[in-house]
Protein backbone atom coordinates (compact mmCIF):
# COMPACT_ATOMS: atom_id res chain seq x y z
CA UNK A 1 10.32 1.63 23.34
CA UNK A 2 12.11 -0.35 20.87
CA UNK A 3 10.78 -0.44 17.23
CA UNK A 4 9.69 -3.51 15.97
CA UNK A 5 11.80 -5.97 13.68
CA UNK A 6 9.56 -6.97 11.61
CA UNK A 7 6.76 -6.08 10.16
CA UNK A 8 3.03 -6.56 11.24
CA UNK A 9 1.49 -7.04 8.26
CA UNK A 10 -0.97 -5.10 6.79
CA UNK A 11 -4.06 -6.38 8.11
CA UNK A 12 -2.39 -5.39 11.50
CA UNK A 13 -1.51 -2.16 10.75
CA UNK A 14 -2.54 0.86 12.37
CA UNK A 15 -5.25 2.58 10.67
CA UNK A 16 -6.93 -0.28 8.95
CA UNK A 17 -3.41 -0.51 6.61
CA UNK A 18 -3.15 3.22 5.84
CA UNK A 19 -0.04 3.65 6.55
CA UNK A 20 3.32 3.91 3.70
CA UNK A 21 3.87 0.27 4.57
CA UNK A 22 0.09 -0.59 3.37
CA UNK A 23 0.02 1.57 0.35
CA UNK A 24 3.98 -0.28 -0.79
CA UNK A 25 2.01 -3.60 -0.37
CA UNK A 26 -1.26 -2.50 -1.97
CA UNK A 27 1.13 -1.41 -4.94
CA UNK A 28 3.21 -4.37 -5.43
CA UNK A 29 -0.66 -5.96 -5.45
CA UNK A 30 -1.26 -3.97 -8.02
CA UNK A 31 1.43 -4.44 -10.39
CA UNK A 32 1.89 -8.39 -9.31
CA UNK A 33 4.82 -8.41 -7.44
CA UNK A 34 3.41 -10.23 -4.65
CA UNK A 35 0.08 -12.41 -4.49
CA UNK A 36 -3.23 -10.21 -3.44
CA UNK A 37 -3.28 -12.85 -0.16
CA UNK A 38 0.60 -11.54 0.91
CA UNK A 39 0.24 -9.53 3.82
CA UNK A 40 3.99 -9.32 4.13
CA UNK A 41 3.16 -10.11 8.12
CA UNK A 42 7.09 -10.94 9.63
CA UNK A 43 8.76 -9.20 6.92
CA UNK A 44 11.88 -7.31 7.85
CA UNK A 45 12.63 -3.92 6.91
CA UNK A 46 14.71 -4.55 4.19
CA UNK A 47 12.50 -6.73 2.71
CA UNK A 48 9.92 -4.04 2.85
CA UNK A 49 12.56 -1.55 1.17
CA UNK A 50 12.62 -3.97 -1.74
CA UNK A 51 9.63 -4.46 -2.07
CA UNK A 52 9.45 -0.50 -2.37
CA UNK A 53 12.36 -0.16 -4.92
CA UNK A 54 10.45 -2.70 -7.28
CA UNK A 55 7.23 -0.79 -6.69
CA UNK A 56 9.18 2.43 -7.63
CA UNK A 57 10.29 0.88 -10.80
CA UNK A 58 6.89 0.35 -11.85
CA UNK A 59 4.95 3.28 -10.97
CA UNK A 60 8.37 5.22 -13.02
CA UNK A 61 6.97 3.36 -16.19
CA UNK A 62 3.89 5.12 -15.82
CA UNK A 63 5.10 8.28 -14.30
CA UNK A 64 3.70 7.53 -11.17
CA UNK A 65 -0.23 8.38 -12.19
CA UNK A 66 -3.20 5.91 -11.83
CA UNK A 67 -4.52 7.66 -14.83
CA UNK A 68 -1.16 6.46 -17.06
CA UNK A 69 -2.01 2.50 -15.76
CA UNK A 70 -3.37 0.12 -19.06
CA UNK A 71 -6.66 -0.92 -18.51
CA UNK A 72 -6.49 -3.60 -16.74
CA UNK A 73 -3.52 -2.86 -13.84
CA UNK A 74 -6.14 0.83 -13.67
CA UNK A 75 -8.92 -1.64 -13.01
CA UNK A 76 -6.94 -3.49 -10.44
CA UNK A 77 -5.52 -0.37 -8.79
CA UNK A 78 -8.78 1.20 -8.48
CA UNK A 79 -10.10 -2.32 -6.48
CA UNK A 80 -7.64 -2.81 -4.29
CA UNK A 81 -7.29 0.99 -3.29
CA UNK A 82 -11.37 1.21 -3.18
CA UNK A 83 -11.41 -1.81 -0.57
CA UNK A 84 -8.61 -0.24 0.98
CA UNK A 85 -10.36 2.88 1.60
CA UNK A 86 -13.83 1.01 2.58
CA UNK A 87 -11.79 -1.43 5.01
CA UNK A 88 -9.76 1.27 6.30
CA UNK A 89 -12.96 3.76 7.36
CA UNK A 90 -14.86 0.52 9.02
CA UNK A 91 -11.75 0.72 11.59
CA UNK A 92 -11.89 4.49 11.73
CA UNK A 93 -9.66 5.65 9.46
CA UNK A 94 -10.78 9.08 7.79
CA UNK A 95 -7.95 10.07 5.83
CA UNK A 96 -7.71 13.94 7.54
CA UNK A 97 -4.11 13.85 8.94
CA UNK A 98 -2.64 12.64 5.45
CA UNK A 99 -4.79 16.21 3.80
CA UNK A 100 -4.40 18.51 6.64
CA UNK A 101 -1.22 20.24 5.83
CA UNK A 102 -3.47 21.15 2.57
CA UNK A 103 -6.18 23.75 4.02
């Protein structure tokens, strides 16, 4: 099966947008690089990939901790990752497979 070309966009995404694609556009919410309504639906992958570098470059100003955020991007963070979380579990989503290589 071929993989797609573009992407779905996260509201399509497998596991209600849990996914490394979900959490890059969750981030670049986060920090403003794209509007909270982008769902980066029919963006190729290297689109994606710079959307990640530019994501990278912010989370390395704040050495990649939520804690290290100012207030108000800490604030943000913690909504958008809450609803996330919520969003994700309504569609089944409970998180095990990214913690069970920690037991």
């Amino acid at each position: 099966m071929d993989k797609p070309k573009t992407y779905v966009g996260i509201n399509n995404d497998i596991n209600g947008g849990m996914t490394t694609i979900g959490k890059i556009i969750r981030d670049a919410w986060v920090f403003g690089l794209i509007a909270e309504t982008e769902t980066c639906e029919g963006w190729n992958l290297a689109g994606v990939d710079a959307l990640l570098q530019k994501v990278n470059n912010e989370w390395d100003k704040y050495g990649c901790l939520a804690s290290r955020l100012p207030e108000d991007l800490f604030k943000r963070h913690q909504r958008i990752h809450d609803a996330a979380v919520e969003t994700a579990r309504a569609a089944g989503w409970c998180g095990e497979h990214e913690t069970a290589d920690e037991e």
